[in-house]
N, C-alpha and C. Protein backbone atom coordinates (compact mmCIF):
# COMPACT_ATOMS: atom_id res chain seq x y z
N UNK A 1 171.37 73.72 38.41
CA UNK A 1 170.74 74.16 39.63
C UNK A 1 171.56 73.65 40.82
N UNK A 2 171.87 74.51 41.85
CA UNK A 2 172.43 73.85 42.87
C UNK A 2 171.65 73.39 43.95
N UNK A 3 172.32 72.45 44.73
CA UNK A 3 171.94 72.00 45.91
C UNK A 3 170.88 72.40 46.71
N UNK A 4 170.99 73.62 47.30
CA UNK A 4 170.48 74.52 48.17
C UNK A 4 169.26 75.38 47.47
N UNK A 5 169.35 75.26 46.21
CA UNK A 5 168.16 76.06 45.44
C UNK A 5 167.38 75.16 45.01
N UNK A 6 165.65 75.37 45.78
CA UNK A 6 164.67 74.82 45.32
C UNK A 6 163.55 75.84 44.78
N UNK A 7 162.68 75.69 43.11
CA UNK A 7 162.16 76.41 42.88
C UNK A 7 160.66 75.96 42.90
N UNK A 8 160.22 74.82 43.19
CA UNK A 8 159.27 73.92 43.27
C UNK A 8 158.29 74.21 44.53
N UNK A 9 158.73 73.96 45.37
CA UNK A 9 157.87 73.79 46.61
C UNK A 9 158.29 75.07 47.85
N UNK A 10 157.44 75.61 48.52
CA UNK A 10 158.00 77.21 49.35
C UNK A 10 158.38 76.35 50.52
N UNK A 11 159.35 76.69 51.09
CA UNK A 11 159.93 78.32 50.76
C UNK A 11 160.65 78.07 49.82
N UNK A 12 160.81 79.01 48.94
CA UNK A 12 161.99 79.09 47.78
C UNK A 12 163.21 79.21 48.35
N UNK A 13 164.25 78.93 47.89
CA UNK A 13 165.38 78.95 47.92
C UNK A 13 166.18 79.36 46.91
N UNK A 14 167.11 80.33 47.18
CA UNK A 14 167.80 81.19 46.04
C UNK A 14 169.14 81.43 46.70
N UNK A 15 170.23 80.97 45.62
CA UNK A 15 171.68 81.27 46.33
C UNK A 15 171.75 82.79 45.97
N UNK A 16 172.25 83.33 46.57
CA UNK A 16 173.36 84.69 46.54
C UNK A 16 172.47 85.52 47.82
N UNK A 17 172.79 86.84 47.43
CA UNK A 17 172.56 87.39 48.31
C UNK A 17 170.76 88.15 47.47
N UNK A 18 169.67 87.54 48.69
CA UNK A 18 168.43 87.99 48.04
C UNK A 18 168.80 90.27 48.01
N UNK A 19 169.01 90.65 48.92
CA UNK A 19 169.19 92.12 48.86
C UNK A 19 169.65 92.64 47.05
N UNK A 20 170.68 91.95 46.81
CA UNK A 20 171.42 92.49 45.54
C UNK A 20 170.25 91.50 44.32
N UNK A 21 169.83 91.04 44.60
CA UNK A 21 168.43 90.48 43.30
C UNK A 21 167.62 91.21 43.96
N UNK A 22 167.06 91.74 44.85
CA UNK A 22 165.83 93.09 44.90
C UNK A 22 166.78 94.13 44.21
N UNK A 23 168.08 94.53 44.95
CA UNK A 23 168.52 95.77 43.58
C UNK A 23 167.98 95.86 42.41
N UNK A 24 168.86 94.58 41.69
CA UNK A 24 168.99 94.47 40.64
C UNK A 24 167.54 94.42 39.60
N UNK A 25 166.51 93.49 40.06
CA UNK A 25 165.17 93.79 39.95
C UNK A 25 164.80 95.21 39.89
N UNK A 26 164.81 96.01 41.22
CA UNK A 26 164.60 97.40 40.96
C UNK A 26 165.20 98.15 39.86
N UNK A 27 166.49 98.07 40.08
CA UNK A 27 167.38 98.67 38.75
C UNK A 27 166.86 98.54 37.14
N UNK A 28 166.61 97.24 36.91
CA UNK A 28 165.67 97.01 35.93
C UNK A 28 164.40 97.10 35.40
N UNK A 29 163.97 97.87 36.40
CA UNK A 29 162.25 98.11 36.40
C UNK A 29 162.47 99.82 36.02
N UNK A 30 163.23 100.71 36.76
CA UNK A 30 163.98 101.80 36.84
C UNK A 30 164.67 102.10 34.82
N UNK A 31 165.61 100.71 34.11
CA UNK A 31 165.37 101.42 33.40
C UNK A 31 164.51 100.77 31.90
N UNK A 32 163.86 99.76 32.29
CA UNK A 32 162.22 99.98 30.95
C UNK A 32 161.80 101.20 31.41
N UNK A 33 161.47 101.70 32.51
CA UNK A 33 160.86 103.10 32.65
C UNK A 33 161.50 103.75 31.73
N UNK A 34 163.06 104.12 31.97
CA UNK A 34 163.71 104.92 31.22
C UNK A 34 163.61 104.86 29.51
N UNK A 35 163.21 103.98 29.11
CA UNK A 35 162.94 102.92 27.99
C UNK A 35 161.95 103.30 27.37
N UNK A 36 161.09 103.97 27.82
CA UNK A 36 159.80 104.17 27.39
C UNK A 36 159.46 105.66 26.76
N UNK A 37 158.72 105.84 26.20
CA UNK A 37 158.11 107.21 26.33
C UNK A 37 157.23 107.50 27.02
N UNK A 38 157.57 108.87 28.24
CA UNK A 38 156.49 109.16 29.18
C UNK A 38 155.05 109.38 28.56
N UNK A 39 155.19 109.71 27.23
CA UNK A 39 153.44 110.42 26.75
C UNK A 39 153.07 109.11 26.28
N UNK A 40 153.24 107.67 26.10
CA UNK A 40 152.74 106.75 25.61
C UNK A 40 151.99 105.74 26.55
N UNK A 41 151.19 104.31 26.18
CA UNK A 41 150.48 103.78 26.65
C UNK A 41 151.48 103.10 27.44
N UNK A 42 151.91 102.45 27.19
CA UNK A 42 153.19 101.74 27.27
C UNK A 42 154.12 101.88 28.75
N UNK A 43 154.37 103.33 28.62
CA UNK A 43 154.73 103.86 29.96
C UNK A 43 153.83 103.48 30.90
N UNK A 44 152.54 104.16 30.95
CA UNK A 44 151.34 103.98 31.88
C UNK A 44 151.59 102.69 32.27
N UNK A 45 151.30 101.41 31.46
CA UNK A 45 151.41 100.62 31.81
C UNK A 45 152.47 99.76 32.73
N UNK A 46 153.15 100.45 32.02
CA UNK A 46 155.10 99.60 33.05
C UNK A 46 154.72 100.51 34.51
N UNK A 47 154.24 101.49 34.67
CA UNK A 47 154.04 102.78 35.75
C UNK A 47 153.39 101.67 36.76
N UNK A 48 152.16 101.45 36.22
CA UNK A 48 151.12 100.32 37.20
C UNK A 48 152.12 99.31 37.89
N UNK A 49 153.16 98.54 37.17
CA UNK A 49 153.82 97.96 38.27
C UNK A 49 154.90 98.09 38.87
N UNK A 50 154.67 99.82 39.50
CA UNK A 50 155.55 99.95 40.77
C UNK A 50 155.15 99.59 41.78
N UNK A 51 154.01 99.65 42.23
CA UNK A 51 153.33 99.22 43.70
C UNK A 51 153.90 97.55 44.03
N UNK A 52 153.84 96.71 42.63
CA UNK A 52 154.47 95.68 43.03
C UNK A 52 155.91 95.58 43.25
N UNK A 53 156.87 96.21 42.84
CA UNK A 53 158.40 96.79 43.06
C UNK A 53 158.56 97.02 44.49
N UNK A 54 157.81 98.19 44.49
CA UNK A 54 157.47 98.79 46.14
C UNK A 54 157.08 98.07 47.11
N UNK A 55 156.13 97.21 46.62
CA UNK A 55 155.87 95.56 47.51
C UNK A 55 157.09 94.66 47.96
N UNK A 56 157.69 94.26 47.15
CA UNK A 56 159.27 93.66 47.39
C UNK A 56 159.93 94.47 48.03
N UNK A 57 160.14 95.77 47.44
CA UNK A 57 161.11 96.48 48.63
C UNK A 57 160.83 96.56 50.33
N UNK A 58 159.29 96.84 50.68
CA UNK A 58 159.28 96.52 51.38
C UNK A 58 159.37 94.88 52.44
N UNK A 59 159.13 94.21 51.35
CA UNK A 59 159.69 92.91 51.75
C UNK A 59 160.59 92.58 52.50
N UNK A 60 161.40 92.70 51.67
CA UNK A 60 163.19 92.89 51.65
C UNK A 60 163.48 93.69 52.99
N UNK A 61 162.76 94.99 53.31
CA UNK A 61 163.15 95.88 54.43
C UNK A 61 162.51 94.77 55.84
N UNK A 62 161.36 94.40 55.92
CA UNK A 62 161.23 93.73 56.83
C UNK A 62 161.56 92.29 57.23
N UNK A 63 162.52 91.62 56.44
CA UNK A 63 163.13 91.00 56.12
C UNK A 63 164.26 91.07 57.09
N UNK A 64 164.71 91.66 56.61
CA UNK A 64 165.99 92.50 57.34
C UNK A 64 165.93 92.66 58.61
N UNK A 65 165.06 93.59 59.21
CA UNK A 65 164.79 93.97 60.48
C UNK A 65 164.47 92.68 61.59
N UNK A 66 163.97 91.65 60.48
CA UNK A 66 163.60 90.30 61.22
C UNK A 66 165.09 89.36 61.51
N UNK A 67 165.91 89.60 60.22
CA UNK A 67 167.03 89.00 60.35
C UNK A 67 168.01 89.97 60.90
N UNK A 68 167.70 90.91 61.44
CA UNK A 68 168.89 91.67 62.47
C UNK A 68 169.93 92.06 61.28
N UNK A 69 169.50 92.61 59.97
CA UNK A 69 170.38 93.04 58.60
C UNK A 69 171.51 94.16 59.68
N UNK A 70 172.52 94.58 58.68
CA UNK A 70 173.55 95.59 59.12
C UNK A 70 172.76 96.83 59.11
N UNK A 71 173.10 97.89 59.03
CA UNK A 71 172.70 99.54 59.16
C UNK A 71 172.99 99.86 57.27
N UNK A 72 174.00 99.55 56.80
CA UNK A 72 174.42 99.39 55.57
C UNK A 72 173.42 98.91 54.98
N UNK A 73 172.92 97.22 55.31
CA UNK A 73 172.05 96.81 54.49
C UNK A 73 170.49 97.56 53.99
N UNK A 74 170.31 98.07 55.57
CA UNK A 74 168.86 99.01 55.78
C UNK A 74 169.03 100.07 55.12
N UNK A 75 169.60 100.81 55.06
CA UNK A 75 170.10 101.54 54.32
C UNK A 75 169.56 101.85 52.87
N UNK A 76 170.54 100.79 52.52
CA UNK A 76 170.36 100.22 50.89
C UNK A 76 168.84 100.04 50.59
N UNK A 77 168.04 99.57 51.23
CA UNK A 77 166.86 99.21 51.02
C UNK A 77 165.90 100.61 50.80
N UNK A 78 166.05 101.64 52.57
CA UNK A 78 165.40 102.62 52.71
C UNK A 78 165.45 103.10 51.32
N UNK A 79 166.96 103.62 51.02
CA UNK A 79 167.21 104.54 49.43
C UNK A 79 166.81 103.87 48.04
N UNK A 80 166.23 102.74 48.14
CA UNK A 80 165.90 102.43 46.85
C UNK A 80 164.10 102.54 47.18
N UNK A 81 163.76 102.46 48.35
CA UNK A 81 162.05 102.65 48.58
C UNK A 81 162.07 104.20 48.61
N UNK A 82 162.71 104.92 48.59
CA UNK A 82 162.75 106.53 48.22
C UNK A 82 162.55 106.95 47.31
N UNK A 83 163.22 106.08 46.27
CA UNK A 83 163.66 106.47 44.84
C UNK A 83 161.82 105.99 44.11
N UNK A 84 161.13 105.81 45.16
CA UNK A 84 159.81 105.41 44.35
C UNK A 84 158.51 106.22 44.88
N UNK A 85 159.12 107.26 45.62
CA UNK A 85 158.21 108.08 46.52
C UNK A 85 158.00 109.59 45.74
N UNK A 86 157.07 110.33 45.45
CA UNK A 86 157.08 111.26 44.55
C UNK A 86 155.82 112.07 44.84
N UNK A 87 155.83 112.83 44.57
CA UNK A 87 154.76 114.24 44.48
C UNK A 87 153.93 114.06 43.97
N UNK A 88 152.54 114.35 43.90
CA UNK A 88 151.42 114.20 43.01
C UNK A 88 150.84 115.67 43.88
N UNK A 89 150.51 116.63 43.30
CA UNK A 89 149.16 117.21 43.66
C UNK A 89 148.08 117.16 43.42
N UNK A 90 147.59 117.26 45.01
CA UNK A 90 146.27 116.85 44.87
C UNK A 90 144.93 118.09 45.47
N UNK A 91 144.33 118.61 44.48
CA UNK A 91 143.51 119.45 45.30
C UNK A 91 142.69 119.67 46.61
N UNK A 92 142.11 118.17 46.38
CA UNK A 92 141.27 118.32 47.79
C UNK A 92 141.94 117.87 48.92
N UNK A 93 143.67 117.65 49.16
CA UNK A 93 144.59 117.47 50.18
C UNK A 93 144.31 119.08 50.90
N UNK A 94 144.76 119.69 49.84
CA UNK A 94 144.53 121.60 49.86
C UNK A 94 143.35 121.68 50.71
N UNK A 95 142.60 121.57 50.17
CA UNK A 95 141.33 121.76 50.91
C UNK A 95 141.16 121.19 52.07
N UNK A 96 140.90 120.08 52.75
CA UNK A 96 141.29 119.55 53.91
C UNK A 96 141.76 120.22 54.68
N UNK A 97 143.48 120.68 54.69
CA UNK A 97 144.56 121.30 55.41
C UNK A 97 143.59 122.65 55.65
N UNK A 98 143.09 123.59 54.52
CA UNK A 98 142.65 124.45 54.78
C UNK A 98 141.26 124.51 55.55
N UNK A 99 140.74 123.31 55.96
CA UNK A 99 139.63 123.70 56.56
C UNK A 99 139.71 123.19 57.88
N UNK A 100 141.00 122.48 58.27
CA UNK A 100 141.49 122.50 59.47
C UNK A 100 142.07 123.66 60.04
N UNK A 101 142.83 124.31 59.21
CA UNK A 101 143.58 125.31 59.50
C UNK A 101 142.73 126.39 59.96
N UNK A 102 141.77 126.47 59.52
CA UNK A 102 140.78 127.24 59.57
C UNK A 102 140.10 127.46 60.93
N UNK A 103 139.90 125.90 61.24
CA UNK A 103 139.65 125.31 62.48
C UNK A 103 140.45 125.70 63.69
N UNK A 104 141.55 126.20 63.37
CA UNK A 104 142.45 125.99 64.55
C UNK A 104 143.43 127.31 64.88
N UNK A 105 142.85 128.15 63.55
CA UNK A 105 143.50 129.63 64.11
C UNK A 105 142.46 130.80 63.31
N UNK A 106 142.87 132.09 63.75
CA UNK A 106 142.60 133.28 63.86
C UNK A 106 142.68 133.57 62.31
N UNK A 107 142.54 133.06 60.90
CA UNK A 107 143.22 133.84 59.69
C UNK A 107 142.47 135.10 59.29
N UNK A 108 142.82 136.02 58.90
CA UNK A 108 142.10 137.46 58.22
C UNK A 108 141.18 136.49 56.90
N UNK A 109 140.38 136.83 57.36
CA UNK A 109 139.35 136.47 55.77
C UNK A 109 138.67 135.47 56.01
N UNK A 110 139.01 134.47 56.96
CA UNK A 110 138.86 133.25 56.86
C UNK A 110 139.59 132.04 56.13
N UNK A 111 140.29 132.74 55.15
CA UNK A 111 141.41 132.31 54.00
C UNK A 111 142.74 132.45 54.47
N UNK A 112 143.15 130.76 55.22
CA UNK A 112 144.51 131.00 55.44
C UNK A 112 145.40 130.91 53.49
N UNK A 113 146.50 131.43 53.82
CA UNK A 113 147.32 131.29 52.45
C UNK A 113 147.95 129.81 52.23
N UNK A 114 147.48 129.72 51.16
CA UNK A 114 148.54 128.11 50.47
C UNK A 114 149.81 128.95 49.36
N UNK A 115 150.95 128.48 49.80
CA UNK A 115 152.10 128.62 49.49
C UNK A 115 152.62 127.40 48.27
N UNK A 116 153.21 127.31 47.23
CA UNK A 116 153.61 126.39 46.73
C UNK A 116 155.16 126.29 46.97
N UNK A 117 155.75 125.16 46.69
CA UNK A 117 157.36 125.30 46.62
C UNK A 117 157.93 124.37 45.82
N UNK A 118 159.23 125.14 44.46
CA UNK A 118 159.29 124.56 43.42
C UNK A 118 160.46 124.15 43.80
N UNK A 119 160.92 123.12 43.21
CA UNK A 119 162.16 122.28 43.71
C UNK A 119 163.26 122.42 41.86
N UNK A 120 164.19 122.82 42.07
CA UNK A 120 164.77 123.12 40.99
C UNK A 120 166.50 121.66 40.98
């Protein structure tokens, strides 16, 4: 253990660069996912702890912003809190939109149109 690294008492202390151990953490969470089978329990379970992944990343980002990080560093951070952002549909989002929409213009029917869009 060196000098400068204490694991005992906070604040912790960790040599290198903390940014590249959030990578690397992420990277490794990224591939047990890959590791897994999506139709199994197993998956589900490793799934549940992205929010804590996503917790650190944002860490790490405000971190940064506090320590005046490079544009590079922010960067790095934004694109790995991306890589955890994803689509879910949800019906009653639909519904909502449409009963604002509804609210706020002229549609024939009363039924504005919902459009889908497939990403290939």
């Amino acid at each position: 253990m060196d000098d400068n690294e204490s694991f005992e008492e906070k604040p912790f202390r960790v040599r290198g660069c903390f940014l590249s151990a959030v990578e690397r953490m992420d990277e490794e969470f990224v591939k047990v996912l890959k590791g897994c089978d999506a139709h199994t329990h197993e998956y589900v379970e490793r799934l549940k702890d992205e929010p804590k992944v996503v917790a650190l990343l944002d860490s790490a980002r405000k971190l940064l912003e506090i320590q005046k990080g490079t544009a590079n560093e922010l960067c790095r951070i934004y694109l790995k809190k991306a890589e955890h952002v994803y689509f879910k549909f949800d019906i009653n989002v639909i519904r909502q939109k449409n009963v604002r929409e509804n609210k706020s213009c002229n549609c024939e029917g009363g039924k504005p149109f919902v459009g889908f869009f497939f990403f290939f």
